[in-house]
Protein backbone atom coordinates (compact mmCIF):
# COMPACT_ATOMS: atom_id res chain seq x y z
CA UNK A 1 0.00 0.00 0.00
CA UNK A 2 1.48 3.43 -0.92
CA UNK A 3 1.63 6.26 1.46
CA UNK A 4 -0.35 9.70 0.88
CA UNK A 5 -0.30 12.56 2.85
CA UNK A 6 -3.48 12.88 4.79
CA UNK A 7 -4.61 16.36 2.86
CA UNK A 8 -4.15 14.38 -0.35
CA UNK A 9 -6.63 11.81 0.91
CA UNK A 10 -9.31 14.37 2.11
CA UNK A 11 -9.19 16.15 -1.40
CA UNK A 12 -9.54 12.59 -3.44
CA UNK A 13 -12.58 11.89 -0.74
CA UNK A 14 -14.42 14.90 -1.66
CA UNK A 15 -13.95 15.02 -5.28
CA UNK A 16 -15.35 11.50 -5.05
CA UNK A 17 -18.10 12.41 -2.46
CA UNK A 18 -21.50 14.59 -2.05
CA UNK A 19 -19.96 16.60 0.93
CA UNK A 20 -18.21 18.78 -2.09
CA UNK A 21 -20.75 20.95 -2.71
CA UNK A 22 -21.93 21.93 0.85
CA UNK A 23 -18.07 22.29 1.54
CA UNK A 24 -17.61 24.77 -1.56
CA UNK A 25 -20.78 26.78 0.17
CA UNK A 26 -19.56 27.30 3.39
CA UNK A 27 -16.16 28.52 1.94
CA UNK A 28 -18.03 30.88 -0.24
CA UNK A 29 -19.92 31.98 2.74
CA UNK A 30 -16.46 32.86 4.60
CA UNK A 31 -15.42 34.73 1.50
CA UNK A 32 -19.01 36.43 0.16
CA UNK A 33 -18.03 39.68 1.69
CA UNK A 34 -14.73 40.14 0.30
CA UNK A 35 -16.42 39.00 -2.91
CA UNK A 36 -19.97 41.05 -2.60
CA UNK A 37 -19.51 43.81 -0.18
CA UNK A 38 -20.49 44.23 3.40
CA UNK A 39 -23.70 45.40 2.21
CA UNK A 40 -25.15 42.46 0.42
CA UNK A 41 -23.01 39.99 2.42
CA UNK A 42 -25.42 41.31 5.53
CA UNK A 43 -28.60 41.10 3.96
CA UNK A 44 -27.97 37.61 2.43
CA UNK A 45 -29.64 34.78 4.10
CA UNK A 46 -28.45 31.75 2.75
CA UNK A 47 -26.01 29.88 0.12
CA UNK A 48 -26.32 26.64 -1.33
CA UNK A 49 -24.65 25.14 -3.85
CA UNK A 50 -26.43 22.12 -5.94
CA UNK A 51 -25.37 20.55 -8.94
CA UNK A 52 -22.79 23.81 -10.15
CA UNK A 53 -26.16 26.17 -9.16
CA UNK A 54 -25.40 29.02 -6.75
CA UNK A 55 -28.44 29.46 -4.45
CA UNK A 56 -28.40 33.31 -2.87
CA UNK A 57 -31.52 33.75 -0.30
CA UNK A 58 -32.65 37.19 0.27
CA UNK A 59 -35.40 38.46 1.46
CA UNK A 60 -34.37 41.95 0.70
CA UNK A 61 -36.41 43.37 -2.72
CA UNK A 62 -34.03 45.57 -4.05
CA UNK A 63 -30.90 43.35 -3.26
CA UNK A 64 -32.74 40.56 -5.27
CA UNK A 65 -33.06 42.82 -8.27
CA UNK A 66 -29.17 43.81 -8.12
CA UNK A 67 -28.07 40.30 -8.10
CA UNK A 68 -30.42 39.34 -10.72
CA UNK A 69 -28.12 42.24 -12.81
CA UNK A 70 -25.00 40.91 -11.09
CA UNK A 71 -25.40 37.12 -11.82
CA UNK A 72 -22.05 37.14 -14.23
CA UNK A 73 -20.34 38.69 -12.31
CA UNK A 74 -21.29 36.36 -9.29
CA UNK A 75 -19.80 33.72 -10.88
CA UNK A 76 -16.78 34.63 -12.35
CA UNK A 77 -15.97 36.17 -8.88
CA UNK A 78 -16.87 32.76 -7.06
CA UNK A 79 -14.97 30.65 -9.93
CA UNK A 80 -11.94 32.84 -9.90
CA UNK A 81 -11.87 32.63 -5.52
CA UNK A 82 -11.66 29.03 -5.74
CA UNK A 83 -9.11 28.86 -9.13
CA UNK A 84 -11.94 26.20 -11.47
CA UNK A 85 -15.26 26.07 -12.46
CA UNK A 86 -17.31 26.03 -9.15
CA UNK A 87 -20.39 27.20 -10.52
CA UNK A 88 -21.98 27.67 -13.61
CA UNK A 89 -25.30 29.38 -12.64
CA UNK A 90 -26.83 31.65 -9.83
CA UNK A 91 -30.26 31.41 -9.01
CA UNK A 92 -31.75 34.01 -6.95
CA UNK A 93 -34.82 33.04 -4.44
């Protein structure tokens, strides 16, 4: 049996595994400030990735309507945080 380095084996594990995509949320809920602003980073409610979809919950009117203008932007800053293609769509609810 060959060695691997622990880190290595935890990367292989999620790649393989469903625990990817909440992982990939909660690390784009540490970052979503740096990324969105204090502003909409306060008034969001929830993120969830599923299947390469970006799930933002507001329940703020107008910040809805700015994201819905912002949704390229949304993920080409979330794609370029994590260095690949994390997402691939943003749905606002």
């Amino acid at each position: 049996m060959s060695e691997s380095h622990i880190g290595d084996a935890i990367k292989g594990f999620l790649r393989k595994s469903q625990l990817k995509n909440g992982i990939r949320a909660v690390q784009i809920e540490e970052i979503w400030e740096q990324l969105m602003g204090k502003t909409i980073a306060r008034y969001t409610d929830k993120i969830q990735i599923i299947n390469q979809k970006l799930f933002i919950t507001t329940s703020v009117g107008p910040l809805k309507n700015e994201l819905l203008y912002q949704k390229s932007q949304i993920i080409e800053r979330v794609n370029e945080a994590f260095g690949e293609k994390v997402i691939t769509e943003v749905v606002i609810q």
